[in-house]
Protein backbone atom coordinates (compact mmCIF):
# COMPACT_ATOMS: atom_id res chain seq x y z
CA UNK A 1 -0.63 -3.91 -8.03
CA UNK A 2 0.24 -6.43 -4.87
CA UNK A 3 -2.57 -7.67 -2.94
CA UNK A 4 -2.47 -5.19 -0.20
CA UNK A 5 -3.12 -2.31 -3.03
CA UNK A 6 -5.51 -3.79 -4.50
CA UNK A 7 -7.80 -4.98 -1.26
CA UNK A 8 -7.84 -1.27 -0.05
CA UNK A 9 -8.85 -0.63 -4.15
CA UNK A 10 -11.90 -2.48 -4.28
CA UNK A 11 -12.88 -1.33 -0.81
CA UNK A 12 -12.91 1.92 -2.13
CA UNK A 13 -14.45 1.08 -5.89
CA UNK A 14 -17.16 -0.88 -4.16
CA UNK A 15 -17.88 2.68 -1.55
CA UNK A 16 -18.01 4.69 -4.75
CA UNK A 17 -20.59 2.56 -6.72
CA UNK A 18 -22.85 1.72 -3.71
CA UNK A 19 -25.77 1.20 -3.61
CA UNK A 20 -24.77 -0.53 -7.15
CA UNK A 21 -23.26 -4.20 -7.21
CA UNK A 22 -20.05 -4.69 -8.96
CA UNK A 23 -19.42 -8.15 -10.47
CA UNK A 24 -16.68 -10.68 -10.54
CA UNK A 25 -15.81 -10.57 -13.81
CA UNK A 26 -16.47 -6.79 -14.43
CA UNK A 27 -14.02 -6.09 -11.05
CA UNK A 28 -11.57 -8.80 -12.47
CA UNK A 29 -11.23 -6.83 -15.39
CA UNK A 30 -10.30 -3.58 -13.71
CA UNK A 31 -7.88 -5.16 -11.63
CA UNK A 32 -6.54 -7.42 -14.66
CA UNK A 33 -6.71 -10.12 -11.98
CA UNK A 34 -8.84 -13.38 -12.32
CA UNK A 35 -12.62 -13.80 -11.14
CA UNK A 36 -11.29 -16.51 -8.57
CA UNK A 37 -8.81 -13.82 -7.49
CA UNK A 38 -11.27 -11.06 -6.76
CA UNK A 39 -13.37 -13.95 -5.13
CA UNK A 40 -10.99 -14.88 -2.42
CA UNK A 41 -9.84 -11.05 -1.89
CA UNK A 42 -13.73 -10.27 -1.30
CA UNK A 43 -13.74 -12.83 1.05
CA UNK A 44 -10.48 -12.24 2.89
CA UNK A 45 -12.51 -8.61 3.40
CA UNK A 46 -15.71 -10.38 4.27
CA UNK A 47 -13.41 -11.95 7.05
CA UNK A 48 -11.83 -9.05 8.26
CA UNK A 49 -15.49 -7.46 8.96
CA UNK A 50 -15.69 -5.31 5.51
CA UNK A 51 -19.18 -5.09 4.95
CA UNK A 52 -19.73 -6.80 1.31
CA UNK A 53 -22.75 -8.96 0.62
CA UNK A 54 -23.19 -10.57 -2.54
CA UNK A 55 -26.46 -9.34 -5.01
CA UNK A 56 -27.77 -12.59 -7.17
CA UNK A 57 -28.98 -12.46 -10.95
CA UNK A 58 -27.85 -11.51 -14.23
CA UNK A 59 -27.69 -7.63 -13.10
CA UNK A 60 -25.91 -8.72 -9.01
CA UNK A 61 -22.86 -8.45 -7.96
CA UNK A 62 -20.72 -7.45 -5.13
CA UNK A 63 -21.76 -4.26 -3.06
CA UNK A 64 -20.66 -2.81 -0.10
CA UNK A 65 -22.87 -0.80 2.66
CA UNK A 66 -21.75 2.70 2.96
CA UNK A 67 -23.89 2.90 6.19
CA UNK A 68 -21.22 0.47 8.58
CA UNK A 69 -17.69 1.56 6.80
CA UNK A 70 -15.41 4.32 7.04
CA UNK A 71 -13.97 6.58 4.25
CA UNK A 72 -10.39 6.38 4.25
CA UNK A 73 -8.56 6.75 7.78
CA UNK A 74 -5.84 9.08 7.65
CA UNK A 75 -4.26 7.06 11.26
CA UNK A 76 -0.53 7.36 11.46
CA UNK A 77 1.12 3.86 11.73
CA UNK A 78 1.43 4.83 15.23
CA UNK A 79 -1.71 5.34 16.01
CA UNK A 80 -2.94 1.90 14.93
CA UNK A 81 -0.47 -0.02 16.85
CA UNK A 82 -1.58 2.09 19.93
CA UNK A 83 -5.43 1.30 19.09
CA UNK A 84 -3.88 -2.54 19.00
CA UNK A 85 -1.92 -2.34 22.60
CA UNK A 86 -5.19 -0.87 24.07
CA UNK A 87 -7.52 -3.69 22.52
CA UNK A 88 -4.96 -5.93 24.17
CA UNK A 89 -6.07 -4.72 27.58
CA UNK A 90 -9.83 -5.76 26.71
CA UNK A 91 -8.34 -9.51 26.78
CA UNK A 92 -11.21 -11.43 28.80
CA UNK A 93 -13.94 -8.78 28.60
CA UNK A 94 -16.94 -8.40 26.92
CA UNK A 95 -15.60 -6.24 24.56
CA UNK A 96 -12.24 -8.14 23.00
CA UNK A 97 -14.30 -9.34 20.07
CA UNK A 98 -16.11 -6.37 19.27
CA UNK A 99 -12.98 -4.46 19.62
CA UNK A 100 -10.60 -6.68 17.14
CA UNK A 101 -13.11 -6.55 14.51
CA UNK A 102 -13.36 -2.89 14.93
CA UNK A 103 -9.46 -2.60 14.18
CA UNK A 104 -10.02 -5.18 10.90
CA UNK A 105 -12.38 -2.17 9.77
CA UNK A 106 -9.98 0.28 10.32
CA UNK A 107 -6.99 -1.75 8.43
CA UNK A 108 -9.02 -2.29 5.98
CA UNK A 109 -9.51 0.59 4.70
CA UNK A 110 -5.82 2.54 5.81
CA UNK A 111 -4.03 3.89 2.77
CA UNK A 112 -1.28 0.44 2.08
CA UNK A 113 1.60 2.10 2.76
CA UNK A 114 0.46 3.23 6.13
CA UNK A 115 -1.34 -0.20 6.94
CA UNK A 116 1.97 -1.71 5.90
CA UNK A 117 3.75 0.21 8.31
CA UNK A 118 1.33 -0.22 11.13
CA UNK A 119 2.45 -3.83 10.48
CA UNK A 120 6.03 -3.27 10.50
CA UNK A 121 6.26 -0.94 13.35
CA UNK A 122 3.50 -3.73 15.33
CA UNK A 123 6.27 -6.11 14.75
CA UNK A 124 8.20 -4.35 16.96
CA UNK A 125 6.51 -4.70 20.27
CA UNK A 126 6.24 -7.80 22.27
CA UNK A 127 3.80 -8.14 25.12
CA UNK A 128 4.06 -10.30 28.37
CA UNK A 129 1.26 -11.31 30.58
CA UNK A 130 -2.20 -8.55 30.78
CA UNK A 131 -0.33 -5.44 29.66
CA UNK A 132 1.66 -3.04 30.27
CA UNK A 133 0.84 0.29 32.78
CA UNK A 134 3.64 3.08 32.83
CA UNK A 135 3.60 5.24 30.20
CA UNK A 136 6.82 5.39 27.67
CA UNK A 137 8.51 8.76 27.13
CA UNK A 138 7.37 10.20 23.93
CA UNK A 139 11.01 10.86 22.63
CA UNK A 140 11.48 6.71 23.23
CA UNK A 141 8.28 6.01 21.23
CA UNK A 142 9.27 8.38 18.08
CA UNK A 143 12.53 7.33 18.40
CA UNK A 144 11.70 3.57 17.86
CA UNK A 145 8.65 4.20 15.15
CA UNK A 146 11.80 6.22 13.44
CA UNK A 147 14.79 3.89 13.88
CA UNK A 148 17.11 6.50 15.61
CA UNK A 149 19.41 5.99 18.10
CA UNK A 150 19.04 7.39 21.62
CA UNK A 151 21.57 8.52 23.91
CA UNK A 152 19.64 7.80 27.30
CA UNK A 153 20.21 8.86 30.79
CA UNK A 154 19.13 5.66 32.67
CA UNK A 155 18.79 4.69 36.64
CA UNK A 156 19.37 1.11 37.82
CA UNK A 157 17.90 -0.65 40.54
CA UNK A 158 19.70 1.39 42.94
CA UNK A 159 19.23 4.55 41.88
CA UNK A 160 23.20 5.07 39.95
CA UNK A 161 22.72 7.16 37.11
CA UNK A 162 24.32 5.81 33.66
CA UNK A 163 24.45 7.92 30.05
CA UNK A 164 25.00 5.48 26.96
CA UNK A 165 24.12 5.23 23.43
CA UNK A 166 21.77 2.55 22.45
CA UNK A 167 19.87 1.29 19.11
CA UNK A 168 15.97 1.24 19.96
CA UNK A 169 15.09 -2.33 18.63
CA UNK A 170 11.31 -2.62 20.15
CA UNK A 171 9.11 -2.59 23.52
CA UNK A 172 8.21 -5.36 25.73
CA UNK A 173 5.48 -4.59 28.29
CA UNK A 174 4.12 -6.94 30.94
CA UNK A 175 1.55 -6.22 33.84
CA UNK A 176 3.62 -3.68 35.24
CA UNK A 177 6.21 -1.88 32.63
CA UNK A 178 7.18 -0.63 29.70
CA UNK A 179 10.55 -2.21 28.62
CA UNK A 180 13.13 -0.36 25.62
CA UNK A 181 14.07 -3.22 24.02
CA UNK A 182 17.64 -2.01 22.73
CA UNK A 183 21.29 -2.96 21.94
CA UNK A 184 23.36 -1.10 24.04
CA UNK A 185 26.90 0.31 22.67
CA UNK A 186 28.62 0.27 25.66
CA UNK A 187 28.17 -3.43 26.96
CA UNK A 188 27.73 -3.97 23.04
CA UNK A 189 24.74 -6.52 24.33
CA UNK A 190 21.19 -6.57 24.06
CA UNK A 191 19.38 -4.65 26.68
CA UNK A 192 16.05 -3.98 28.79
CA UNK A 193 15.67 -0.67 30.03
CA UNK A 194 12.72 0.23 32.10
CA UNK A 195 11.28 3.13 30.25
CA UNK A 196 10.29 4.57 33.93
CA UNK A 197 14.00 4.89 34.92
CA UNK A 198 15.06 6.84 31.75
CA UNK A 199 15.78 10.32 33.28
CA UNK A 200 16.36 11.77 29.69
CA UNK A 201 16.59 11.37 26.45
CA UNK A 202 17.88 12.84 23.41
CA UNK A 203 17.82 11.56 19.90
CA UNK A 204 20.86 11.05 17.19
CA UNK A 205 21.02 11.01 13.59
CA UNK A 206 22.05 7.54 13.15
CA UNK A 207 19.38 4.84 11.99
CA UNK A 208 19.53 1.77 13.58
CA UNK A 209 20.25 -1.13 10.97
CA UNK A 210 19.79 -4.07 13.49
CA UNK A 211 16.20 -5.92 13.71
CA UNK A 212 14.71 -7.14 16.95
CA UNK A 213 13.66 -11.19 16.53
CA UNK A 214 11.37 -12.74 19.40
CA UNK A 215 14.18 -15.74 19.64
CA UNK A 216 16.62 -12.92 20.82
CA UNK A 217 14.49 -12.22 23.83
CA UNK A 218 15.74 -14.11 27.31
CA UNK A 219 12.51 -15.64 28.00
CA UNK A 220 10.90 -18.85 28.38
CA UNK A 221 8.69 -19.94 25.37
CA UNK A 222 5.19 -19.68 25.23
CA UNK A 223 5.18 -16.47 27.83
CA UNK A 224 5.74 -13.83 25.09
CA UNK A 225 4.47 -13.00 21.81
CA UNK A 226 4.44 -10.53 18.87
CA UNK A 227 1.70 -7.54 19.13
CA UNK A 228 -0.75 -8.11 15.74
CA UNK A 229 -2.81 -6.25 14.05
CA UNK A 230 -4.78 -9.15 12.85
């Protein structure tokens, strides 16, 4: 069991015993893991906002308040990435804080495999200034969560209509915009397409093969950065 497996495990052993403490030693043995081991992954949970307190005496333990936590979340990957962008607009209110450690809560107790792919498909969006306003067309967004080309129907500056094939790669969203992040098949370059100037969209069979790093992004350092779920 890797690490990620075995956090959302003792989440969910800790919800089924509470009220009752679970020790150390008694949790290291059902995880064949060492009582340091579970020690730092209870913590790492602690950190992320999991409420465990620790029970002292021969009979204590670990337990976890069923009160302030959530059964498991059945969020698409998705769906936590768009919970992410939005907590990115709370940047400089009252409510950034309150609002990352409500995502922790939710991570922490996602199925792996999704949480894993909330991760993954987080990695794929890059953010620029405040935030982004327009909305992306939904074929765009499933089309990049399921690494299909597009053949898009896009307007330039001036209006000229275009239609080419291009491999979604990622978003990158300032104040303003939505950006496609995408390599393009007919200029064979990397390209930003404004997802307000796509007229349509269709998507193709192929899966796109090609990853999208934040070095291959034209801008100066320090102005973007990576979306995270953390």
């Amino acid at each position: 069991m890797n690490r990620t497996d075995r956090l959302y495990a003792l989440v969910e052993e800790l919800r089924a015993v509470s009220p009752r403490p679970r020790s150390a030693r008694w949790l290291a043995v059902r995880f064949e893991v060492s009582s340091r081991t579970i020690e730092r992954d209870i913590g790492a949970l602690q950190q992320a906002g999991v409420p465990i307190w620790a029970e002292p005496g021969r009979t204590g333990g670990y337990v976890l308040d069923r009160a302030h936590t959530l059964p498991p979340v059945n969020l698409t990957a998705a769906e936590a990435v768009a919970m992410a962008v939005a907590l990115h607009r709370l940047a400089g209110s009252p409510f950034a804080a309150p609002g990352a450690t409500a995502l922790r809560k939710l991570l922490a107790v996602l199925p792996a495999a999704d949480a894993a792919e909330a991760h993954r498909l987080a990695g794929r969006v890059h953010l620029v200034g405040d935030g982004p306003a327009t909305p992306v067309p939904a074929t765009v967004a499933h089309a990049v969560a399921a690494r299909r080309v597009l053949r898009i129907r896009y307007a330039d500056r001036a209006g000229t209509g275009s239609l080419r094939d291009v491999e979604p790669l990622g978003y990158l969203g300032n104040t303003h915009h939505w950006y496609l992040v995408a390599w393009c098949r007919l200029r064979a370059e990397l390209r930003c397409f404004r997802t307000d100037r796509i007229r349509s969209v269709e998507a193709r069979p192929e899966v796109v093969v090609r990853d999208l790093r934040l070095e291959d992004l034209d801008i100066p350092h320090g102005r973007v950065r990576a979306l995270s779920l953390v």
